[in-house]
N, C-alpha and C. Protein backbone atom coordinates (compact mmCIF):
# COMPACT_ATOMS: atom_id res chain seq x y z
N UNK A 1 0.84 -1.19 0.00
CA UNK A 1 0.00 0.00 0.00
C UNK A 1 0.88 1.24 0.00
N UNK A 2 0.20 1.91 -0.78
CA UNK A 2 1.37 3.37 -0.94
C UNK A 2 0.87 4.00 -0.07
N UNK A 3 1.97 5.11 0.70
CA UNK A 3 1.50 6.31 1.12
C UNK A 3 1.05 7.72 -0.08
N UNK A 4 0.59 8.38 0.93
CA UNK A 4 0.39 9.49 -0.31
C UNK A 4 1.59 10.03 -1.02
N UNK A 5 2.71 10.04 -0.48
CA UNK A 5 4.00 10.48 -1.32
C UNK A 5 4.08 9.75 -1.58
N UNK A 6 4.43 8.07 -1.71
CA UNK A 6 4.79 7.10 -2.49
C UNK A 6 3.64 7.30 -3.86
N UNK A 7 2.57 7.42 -3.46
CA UNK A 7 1.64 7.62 -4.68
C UNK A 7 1.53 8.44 -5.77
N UNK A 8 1.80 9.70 -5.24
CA UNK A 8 1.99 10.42 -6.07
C UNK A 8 3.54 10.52 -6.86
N UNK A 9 4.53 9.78 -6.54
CA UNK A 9 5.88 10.03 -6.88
C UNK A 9 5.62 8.55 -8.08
N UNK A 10 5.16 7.65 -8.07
CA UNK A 10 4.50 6.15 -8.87
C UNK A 10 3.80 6.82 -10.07
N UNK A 11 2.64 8.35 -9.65
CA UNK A 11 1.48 8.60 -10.51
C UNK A 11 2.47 8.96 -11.60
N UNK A 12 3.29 10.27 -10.81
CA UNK A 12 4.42 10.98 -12.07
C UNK A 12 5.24 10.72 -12.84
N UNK A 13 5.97 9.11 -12.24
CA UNK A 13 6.94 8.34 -13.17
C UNK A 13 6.23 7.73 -14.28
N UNK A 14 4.94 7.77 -13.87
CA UNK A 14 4.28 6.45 -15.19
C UNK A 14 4.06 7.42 -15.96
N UNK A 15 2.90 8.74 -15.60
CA UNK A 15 2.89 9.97 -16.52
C UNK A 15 4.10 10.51 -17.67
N UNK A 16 5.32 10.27 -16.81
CA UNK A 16 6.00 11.22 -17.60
C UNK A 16 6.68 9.92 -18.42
N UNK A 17 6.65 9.39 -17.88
CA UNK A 17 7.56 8.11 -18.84
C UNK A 17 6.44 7.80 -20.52
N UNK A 18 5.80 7.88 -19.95
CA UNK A 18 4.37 7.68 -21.41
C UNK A 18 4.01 8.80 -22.25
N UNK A 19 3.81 10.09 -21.55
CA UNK A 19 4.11 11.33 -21.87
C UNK A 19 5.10 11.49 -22.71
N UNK A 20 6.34 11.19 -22.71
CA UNK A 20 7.39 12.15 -23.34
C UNK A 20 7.27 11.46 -24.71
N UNK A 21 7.11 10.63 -24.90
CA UNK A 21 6.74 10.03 -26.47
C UNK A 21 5.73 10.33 -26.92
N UNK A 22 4.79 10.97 -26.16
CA UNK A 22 3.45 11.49 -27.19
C UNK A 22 3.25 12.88 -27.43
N UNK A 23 4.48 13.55 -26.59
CA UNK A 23 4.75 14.91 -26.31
C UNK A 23 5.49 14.79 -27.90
N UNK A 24 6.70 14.25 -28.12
CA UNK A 24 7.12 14.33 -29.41
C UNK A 24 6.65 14.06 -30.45
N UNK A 25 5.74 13.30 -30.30
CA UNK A 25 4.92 13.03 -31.87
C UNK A 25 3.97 14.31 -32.23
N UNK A 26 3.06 14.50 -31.07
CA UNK A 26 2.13 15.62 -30.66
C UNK A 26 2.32 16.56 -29.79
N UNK A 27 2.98 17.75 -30.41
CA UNK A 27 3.45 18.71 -29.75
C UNK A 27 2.77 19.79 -29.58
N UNK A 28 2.37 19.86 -27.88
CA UNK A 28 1.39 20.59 -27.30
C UNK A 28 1.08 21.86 -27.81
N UNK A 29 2.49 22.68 -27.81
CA UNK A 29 2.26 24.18 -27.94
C UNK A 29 3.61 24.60 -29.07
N UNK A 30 3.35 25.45 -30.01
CA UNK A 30 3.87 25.37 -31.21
C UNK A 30 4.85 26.94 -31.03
N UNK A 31 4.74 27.44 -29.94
CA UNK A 31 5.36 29.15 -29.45
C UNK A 31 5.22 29.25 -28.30
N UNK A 32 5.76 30.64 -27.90
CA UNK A 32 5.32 30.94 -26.53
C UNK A 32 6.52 30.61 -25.63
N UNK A 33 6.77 30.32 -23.94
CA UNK A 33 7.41 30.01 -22.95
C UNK A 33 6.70 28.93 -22.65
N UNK A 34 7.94 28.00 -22.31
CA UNK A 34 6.83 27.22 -21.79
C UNK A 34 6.41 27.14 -20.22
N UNK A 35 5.67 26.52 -19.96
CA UNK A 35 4.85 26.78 -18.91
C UNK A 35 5.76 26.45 -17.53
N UNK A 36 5.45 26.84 -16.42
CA UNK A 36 6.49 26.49 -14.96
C UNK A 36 6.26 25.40 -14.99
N UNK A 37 4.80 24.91 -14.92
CA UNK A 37 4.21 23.25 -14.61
C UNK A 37 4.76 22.54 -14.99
N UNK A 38 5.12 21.83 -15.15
CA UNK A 38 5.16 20.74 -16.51
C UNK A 38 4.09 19.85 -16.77
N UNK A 39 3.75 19.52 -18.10
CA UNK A 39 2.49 19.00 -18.43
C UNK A 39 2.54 17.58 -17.45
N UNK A 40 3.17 16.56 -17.59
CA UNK A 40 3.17 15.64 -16.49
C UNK A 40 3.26 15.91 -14.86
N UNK A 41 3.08 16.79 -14.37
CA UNK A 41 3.05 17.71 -13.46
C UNK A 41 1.73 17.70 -13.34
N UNK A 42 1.07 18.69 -14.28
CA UNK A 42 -0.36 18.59 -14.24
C UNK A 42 -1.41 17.62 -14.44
N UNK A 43 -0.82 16.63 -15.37
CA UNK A 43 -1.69 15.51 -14.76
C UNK A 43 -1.77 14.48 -13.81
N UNK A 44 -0.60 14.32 -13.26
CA UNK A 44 0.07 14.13 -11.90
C UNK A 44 -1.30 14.75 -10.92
N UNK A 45 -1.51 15.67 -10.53
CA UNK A 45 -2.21 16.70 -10.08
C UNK A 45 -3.43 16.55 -10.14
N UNK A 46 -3.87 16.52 -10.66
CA UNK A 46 -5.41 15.80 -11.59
C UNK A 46 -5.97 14.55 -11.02
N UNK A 47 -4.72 13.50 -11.37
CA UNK A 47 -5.36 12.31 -11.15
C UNK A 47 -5.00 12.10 -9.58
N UNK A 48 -4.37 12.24 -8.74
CA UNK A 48 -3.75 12.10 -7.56
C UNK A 48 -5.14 12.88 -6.84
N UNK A 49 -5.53 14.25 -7.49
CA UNK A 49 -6.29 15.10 -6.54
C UNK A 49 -7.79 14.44 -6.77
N UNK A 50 -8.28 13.95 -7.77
CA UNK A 50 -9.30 13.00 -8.00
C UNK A 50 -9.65 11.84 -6.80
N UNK A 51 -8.30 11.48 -7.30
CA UNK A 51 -8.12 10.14 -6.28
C UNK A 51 -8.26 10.33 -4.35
N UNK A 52 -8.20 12.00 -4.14
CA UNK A 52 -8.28 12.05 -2.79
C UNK A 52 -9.69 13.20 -2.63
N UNK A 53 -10.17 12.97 -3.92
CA UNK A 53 -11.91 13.26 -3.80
C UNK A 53 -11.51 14.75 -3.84
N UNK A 54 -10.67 15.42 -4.69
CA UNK A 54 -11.05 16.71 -5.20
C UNK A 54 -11.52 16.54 -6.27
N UNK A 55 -12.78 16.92 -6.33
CA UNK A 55 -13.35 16.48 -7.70
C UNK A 55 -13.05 17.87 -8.22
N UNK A 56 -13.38 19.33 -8.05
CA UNK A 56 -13.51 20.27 -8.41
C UNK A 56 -12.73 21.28 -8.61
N UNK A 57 -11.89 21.85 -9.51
CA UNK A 57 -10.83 22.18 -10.29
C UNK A 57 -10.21 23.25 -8.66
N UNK A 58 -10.55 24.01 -8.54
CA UNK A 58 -10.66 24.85 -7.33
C UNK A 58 -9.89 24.65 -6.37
N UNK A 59 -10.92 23.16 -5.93
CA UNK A 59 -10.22 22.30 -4.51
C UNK A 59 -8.71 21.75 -4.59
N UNK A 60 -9.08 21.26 -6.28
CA UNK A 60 -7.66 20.38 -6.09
C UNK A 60 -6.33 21.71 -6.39
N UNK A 61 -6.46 22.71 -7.01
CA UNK A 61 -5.32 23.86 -7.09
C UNK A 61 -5.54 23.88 -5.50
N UNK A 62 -6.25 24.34 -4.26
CA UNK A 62 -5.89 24.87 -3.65
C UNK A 62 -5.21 23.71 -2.72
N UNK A 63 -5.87 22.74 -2.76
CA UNK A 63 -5.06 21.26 -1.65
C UNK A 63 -3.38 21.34 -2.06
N UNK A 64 -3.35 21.59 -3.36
CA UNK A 64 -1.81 20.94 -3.62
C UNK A 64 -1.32 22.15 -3.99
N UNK A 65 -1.59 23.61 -3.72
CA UNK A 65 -0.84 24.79 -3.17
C UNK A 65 -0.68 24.65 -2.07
N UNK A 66 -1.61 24.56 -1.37
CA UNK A 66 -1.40 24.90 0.20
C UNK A 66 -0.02 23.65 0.90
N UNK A 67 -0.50 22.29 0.96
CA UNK A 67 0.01 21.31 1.45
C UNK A 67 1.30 20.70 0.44
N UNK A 68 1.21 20.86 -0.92
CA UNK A 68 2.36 20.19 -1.92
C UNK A 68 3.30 21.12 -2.61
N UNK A 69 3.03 22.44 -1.66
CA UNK A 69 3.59 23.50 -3.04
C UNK A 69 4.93 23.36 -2.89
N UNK A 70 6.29 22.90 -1.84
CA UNK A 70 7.29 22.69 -1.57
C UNK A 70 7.82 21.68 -3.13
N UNK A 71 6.74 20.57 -3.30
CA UNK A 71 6.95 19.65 -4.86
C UNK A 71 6.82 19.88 -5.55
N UNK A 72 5.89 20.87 -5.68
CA UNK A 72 5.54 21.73 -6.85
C UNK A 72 5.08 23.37 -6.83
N UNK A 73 6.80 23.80 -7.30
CA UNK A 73 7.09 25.25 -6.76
C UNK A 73 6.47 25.91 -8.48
N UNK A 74 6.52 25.22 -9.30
CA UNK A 74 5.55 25.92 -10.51
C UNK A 74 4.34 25.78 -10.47
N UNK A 75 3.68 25.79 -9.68
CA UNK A 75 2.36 25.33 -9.25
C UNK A 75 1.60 27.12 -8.29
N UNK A 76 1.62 27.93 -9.37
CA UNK A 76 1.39 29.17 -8.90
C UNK A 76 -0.20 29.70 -9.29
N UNK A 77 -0.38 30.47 -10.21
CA UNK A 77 -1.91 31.10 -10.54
C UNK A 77 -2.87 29.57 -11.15
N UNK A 78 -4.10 29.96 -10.06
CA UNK A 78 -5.09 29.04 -10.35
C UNK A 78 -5.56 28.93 -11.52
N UNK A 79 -5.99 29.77 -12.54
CA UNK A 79 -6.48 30.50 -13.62
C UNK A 79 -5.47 29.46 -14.62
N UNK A 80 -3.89 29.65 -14.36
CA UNK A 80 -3.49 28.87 -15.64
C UNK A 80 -2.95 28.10 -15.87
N UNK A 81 -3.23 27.01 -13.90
CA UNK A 81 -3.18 25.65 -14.23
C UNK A 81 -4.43 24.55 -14.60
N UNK A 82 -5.61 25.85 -14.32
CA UNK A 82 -6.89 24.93 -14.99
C UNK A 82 -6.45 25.24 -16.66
N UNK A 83 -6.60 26.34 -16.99
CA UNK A 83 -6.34 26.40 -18.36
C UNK A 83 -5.29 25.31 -19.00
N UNK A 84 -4.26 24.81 -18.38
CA UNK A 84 -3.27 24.04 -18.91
C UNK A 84 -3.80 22.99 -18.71
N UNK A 85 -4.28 22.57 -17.69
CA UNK A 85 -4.69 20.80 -17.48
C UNK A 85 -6.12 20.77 -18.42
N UNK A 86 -7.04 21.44 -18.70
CA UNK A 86 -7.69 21.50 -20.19
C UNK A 86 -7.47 21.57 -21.54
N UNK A 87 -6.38 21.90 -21.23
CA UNK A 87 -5.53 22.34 -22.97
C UNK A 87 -5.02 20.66 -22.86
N UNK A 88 -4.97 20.02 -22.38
CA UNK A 88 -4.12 18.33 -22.67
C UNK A 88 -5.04 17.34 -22.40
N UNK A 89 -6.82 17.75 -22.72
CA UNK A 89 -7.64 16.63 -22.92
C UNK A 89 -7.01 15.48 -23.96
N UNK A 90 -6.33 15.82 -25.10
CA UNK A 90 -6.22 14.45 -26.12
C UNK A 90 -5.23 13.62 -25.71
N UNK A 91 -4.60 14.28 -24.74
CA UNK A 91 -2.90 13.71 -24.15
C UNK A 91 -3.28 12.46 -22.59
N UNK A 92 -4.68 13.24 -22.13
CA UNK A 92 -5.33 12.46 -21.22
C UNK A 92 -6.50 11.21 -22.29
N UNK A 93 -7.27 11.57 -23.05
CA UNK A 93 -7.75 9.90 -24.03
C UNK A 93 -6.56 9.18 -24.43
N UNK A 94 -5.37 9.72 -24.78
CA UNK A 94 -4.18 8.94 -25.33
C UNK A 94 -3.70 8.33 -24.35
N UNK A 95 -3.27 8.37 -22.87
CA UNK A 95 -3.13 7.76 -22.15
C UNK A 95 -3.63 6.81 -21.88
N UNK A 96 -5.04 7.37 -21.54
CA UNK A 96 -6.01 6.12 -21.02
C UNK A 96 -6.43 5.22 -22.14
N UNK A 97 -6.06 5.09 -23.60
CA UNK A 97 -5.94 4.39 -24.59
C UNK A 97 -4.84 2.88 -24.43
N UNK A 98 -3.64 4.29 -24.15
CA UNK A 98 -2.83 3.19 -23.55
C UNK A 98 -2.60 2.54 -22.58
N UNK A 99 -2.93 3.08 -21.41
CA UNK A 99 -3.20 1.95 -19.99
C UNK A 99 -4.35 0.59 -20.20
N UNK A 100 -5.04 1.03 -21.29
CA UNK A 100 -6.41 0.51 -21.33
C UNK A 100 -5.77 -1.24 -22.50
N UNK A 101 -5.10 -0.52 -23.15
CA UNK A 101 -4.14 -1.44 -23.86
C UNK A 101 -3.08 -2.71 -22.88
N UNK A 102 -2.73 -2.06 -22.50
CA UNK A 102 -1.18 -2.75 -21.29
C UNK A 102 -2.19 -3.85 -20.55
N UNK A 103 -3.16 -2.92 -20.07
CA UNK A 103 -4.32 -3.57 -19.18
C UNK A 103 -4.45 -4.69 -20.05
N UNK A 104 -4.71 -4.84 -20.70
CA UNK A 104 -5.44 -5.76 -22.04
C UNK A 104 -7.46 -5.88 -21.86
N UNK A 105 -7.71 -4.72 -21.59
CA UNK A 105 -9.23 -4.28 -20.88
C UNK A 105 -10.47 -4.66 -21.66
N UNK A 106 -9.88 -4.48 -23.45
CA UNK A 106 -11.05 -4.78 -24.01
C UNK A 106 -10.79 -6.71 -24.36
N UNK A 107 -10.14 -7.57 -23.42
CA UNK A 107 -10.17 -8.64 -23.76
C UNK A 107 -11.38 -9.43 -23.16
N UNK A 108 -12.14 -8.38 -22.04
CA UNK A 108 -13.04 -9.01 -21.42
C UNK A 108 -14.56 -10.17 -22.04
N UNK A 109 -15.28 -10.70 -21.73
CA UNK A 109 -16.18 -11.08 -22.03
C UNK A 109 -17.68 -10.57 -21.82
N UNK A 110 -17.41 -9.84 -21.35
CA UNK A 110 -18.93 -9.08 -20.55
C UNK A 110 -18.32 -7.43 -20.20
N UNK A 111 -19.28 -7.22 -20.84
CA UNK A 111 -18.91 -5.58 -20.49
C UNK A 111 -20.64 -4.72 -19.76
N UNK A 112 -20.80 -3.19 -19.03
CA UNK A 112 -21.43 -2.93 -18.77
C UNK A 112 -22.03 -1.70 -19.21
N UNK A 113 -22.83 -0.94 -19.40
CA UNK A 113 -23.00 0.43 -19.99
C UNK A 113 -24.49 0.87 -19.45
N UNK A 114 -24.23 2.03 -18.78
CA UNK A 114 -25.33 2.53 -18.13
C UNK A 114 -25.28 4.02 -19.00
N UNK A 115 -26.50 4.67 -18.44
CA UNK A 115 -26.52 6.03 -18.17
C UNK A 115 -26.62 6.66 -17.36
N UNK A 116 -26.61 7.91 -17.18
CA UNK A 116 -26.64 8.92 -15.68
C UNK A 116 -27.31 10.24 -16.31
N UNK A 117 -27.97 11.09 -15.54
CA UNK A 117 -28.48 12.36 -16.28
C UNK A 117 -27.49 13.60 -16.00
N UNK A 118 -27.40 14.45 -16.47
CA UNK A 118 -26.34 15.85 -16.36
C UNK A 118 -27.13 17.01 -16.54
N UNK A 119 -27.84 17.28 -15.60
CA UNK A 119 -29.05 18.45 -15.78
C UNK A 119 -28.03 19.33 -16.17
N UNK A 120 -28.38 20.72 -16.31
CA UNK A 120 -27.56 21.58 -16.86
C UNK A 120 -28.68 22.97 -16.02
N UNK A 121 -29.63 23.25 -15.19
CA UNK A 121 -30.29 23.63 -14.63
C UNK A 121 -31.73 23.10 -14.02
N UNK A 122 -32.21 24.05 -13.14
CA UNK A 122 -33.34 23.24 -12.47
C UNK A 122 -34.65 23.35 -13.36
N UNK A 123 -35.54 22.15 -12.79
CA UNK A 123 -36.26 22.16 -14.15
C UNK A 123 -37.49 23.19 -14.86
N UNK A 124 -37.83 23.98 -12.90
CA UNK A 124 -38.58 25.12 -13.36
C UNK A 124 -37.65 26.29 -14.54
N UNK A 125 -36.25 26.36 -14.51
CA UNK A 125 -35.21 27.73 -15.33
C UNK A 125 -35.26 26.81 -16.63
N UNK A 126 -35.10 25.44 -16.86
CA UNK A 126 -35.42 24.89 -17.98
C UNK A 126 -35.83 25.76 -19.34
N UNK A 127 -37.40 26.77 -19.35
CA UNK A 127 -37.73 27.15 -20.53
C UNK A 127 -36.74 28.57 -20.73
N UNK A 128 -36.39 29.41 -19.58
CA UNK A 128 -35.75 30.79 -20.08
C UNK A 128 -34.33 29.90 -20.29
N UNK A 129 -33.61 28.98 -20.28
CA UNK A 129 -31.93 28.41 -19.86
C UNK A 129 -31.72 29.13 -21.62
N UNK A 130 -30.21 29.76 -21.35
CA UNK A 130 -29.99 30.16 -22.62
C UNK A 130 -28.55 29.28 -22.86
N UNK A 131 -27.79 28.51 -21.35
CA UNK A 131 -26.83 28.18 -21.84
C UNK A 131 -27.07 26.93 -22.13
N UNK A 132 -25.60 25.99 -23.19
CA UNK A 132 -26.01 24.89 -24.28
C UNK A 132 -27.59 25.04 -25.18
N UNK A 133 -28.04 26.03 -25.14
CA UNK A 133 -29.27 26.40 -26.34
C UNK A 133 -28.57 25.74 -27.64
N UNK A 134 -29.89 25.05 -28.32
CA UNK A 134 -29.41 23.79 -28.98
C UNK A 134 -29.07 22.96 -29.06
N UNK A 135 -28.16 22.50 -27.99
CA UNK A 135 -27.35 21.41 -27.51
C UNK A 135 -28.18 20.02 -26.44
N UNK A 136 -28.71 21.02 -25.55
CA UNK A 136 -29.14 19.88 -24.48
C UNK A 136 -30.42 20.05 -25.16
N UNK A 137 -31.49 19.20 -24.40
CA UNK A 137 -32.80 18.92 -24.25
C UNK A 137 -33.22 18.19 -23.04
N UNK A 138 -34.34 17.97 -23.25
CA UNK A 138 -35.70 17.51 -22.06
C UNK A 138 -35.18 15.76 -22.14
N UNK A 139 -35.14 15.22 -21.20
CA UNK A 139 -35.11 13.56 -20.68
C UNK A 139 -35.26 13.14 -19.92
N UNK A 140 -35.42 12.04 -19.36
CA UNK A 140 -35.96 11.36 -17.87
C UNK A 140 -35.23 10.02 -17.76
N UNK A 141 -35.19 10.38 -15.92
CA UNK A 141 -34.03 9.66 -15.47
C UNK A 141 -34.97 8.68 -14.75
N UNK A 142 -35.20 7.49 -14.33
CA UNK A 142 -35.59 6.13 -13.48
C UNK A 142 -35.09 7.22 -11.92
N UNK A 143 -34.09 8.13 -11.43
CA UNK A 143 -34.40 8.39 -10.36
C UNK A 143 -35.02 9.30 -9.84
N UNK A 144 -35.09 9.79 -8.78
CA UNK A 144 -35.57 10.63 -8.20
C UNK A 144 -36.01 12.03 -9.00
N UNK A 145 -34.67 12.14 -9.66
CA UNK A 145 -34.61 13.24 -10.60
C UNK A 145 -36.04 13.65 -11.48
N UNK A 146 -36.29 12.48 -12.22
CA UNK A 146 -37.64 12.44 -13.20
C UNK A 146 -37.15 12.99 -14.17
N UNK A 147 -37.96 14.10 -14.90
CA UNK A 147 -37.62 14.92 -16.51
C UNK A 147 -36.83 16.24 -15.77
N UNK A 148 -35.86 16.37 -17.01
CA UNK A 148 -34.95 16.97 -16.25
C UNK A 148 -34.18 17.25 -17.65
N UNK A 149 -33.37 18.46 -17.63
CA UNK A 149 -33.10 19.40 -19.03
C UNK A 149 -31.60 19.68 -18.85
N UNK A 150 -30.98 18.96 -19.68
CA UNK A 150 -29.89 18.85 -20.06
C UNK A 150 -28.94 18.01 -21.06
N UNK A 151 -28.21 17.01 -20.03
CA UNK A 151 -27.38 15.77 -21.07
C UNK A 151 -27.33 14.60 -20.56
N UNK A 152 -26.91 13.41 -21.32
CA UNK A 152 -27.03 12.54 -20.67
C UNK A 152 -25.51 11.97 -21.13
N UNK A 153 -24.86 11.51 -19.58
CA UNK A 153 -23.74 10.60 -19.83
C UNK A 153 -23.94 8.88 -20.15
N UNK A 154 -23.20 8.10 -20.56
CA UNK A 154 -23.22 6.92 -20.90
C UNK A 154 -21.94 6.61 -20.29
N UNK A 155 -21.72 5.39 -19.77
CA UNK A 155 -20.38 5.02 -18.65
C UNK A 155 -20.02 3.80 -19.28
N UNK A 156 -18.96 3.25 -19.98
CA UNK A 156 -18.49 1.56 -20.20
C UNK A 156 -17.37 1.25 -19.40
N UNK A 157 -17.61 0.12 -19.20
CA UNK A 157 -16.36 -0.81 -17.88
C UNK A 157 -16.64 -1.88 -18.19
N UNK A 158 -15.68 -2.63 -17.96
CA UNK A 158 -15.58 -4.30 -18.67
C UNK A 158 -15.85 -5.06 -16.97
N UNK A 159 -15.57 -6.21 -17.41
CA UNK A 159 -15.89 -7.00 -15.97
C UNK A 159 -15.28 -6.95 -14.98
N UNK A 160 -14.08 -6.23 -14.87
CA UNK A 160 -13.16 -5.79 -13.88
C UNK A 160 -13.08 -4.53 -13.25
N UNK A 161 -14.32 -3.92 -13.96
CA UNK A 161 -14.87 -2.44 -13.49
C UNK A 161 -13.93 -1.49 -13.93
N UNK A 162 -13.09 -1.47 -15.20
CA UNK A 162 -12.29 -0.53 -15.86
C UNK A 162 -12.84 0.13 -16.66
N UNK A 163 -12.91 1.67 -16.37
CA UNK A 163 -13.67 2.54 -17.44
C UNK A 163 -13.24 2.67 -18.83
N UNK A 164 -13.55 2.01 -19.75
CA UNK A 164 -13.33 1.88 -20.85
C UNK A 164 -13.49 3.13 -21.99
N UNK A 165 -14.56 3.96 -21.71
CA UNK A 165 -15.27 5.09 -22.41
C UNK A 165 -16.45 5.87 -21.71
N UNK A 166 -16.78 6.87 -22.37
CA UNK A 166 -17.67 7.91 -22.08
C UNK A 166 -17.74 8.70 -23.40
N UNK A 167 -19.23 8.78 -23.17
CA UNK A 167 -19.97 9.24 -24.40
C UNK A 167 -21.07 10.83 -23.37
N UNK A 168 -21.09 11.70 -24.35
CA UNK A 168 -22.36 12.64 -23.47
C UNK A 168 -23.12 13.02 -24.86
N UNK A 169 -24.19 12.80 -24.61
CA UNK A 169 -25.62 13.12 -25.58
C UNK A 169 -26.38 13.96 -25.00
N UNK A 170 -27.46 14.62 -25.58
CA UNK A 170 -27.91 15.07 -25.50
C UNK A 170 -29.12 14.48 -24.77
N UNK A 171 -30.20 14.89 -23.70
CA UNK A 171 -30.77 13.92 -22.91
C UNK A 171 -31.95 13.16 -23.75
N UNK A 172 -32.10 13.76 -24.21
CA UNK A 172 -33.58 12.25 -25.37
C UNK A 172 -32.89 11.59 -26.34
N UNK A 173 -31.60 11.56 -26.27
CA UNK A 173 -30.85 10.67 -27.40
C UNK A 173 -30.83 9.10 -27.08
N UNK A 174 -31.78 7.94 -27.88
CA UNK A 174 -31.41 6.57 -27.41
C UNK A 174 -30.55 6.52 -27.06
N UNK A 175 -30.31 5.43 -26.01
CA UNK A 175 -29.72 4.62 -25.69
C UNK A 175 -28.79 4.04 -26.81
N UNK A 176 -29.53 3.07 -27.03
CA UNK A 176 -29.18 2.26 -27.99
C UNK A 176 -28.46 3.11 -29.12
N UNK A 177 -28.31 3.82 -29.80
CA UNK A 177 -27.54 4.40 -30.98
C UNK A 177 -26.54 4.72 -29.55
N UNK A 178 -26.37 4.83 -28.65
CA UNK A 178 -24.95 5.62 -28.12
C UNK A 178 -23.69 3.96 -28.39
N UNK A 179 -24.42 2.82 -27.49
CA UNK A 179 -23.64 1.94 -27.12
C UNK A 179 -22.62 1.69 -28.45
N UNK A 180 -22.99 1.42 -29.70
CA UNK A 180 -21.75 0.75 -30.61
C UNK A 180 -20.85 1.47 -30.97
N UNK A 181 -20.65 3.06 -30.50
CA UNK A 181 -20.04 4.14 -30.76
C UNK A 181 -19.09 4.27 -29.56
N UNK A 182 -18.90 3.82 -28.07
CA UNK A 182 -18.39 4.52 -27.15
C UNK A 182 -17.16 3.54 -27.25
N UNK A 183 -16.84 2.18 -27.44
CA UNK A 183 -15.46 1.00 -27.05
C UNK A 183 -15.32 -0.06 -28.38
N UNK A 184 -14.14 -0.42 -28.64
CA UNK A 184 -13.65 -0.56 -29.58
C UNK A 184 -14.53 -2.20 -29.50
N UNK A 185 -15.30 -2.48 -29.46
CA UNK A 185 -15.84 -4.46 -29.45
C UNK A 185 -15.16 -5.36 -30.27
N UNK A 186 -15.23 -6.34 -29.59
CA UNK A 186 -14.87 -7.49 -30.01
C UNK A 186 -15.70 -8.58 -30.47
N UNK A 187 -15.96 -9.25 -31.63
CA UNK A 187 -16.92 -10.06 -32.11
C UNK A 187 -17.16 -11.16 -30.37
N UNK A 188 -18.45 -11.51 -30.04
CA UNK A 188 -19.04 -11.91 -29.30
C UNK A 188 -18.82 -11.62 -27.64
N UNK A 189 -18.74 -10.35 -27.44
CA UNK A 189 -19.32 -9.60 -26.46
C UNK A 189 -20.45 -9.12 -26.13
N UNK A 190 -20.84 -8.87 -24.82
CA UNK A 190 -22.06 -8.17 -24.92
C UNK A 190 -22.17 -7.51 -24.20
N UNK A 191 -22.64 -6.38 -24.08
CA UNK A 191 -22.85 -5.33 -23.11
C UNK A 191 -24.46 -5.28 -22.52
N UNK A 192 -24.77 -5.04 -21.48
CA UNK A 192 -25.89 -5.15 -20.58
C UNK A 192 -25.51 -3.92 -19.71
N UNK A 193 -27.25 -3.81 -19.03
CA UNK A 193 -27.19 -3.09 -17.92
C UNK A 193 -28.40 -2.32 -18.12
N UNK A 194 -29.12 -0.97 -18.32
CA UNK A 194 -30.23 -0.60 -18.72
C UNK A 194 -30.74 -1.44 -19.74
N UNK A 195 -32.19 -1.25 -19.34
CA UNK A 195 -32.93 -1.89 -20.80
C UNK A 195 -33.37 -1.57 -21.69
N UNK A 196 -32.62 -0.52 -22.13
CA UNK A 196 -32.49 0.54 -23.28
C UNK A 196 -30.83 -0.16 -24.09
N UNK A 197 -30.33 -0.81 -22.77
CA UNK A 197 -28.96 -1.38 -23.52
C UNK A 197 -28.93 -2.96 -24.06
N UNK A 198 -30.39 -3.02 -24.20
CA UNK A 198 -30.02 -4.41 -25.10
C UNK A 198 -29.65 -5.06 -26.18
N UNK A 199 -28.14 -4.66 -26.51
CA UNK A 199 -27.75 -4.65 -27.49
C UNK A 199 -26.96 -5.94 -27.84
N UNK A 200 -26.82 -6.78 -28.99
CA UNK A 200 -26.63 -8.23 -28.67
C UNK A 200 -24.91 -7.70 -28.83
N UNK A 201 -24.44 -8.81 -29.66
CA UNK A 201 -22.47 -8.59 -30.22
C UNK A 201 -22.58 -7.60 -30.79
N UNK A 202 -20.94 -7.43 -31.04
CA UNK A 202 -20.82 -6.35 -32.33
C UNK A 202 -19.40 -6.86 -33.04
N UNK A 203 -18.71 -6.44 -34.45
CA UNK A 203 -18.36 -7.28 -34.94
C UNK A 203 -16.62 -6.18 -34.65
């Protein structure tokens, strides 16, 4: 069992070791200085602050200013280490492409795929909502929630509970058209779970 410094010093070696080869093929920023952080730095940061339930961009700058800033002395304005750890969404799917690979994740036999709702406001502000106009719509959730105006996520994990993909639709978008679009399948798999997801193999 790691401690939290053992953990986070494990998160950054694997980051940067996988990183620096996709940094050279796909090169982040084309001018400019580069940044104090370093991009494996910031996702270091990310996933470590996740992992200790900062979910919210905010929390996790201020946990690992306050308590980590001695490890990370480029770790200064809040403003443009969210901006940087957003600017390296394709560098974070490329990763998890490749862990997902090493893993050997899509070798499973049974996989799972749900949905979840992503209101985007409450449902009385629903008709004035001007933000995502066009984008979201009206859908209904099995919980508590009911009809409810926004998006809807879709979640895949194989039988070992490894998140495989994520898809976000719009909330009245089937089910069914999301599933053959979100994980790479393998002829005679099947995915289950809602019964909107009864979808047999795929090839």
């Amino acid at each position: 069992m790691f401690d939290i410094e053992e953990f986070i010093i494990a998160v950054f070696l694997t980051i940067e070791a996988r990183l620096k080869g996709l940094l050279t093929l796909y090169p982040p920023r084309c001018r400019g200085f580069a940044p104090r952080l370093s991009d494996s730095e910031v996702l270091t940061l990310e996933i470590v602050g996740e992992c200790l339930g900062h979910h919210r961009d905010s929390d996790l700058w201020r946990y690992f200013h306050t308590h980590w800033h001695a490890w990370f002395p480029g770790l200064k304005d809040r403003t443009t280490f969210i901006r940087q750890a957003a600017n390296l969404w394709q560098y974070k799917q490329l990763l998890h492409q490749q862990l997902l690979q090493d893993m050997e994740a899509w070798q499973s036999d049974l996989y799972r795929v749900d949905g979840f709702p992503m209101p985007v406001c409450g449902f009385k502000r629903a008709p004035q909502a001007k933000t995502f106009a066009g984008l979201a719509s009206y859908g209904s959730s099995a919980t508590k929630l009911g009809t409810f105006y926004g998006f809807r996520g879709h979640l895949l994990i194989n039988a070992q509970g490894l998140v495989l993909g994520l898809a976000v639709t719009a909330a009245d978008v089937d089910e069914r058209d999301v599933v053959g679009g979100i994980g790479r399948w393998r002829k005679g798999t099947v995915a289950w779970g809602q019964r909107l997801y009864s979808q047999s193999t795929h090839d």
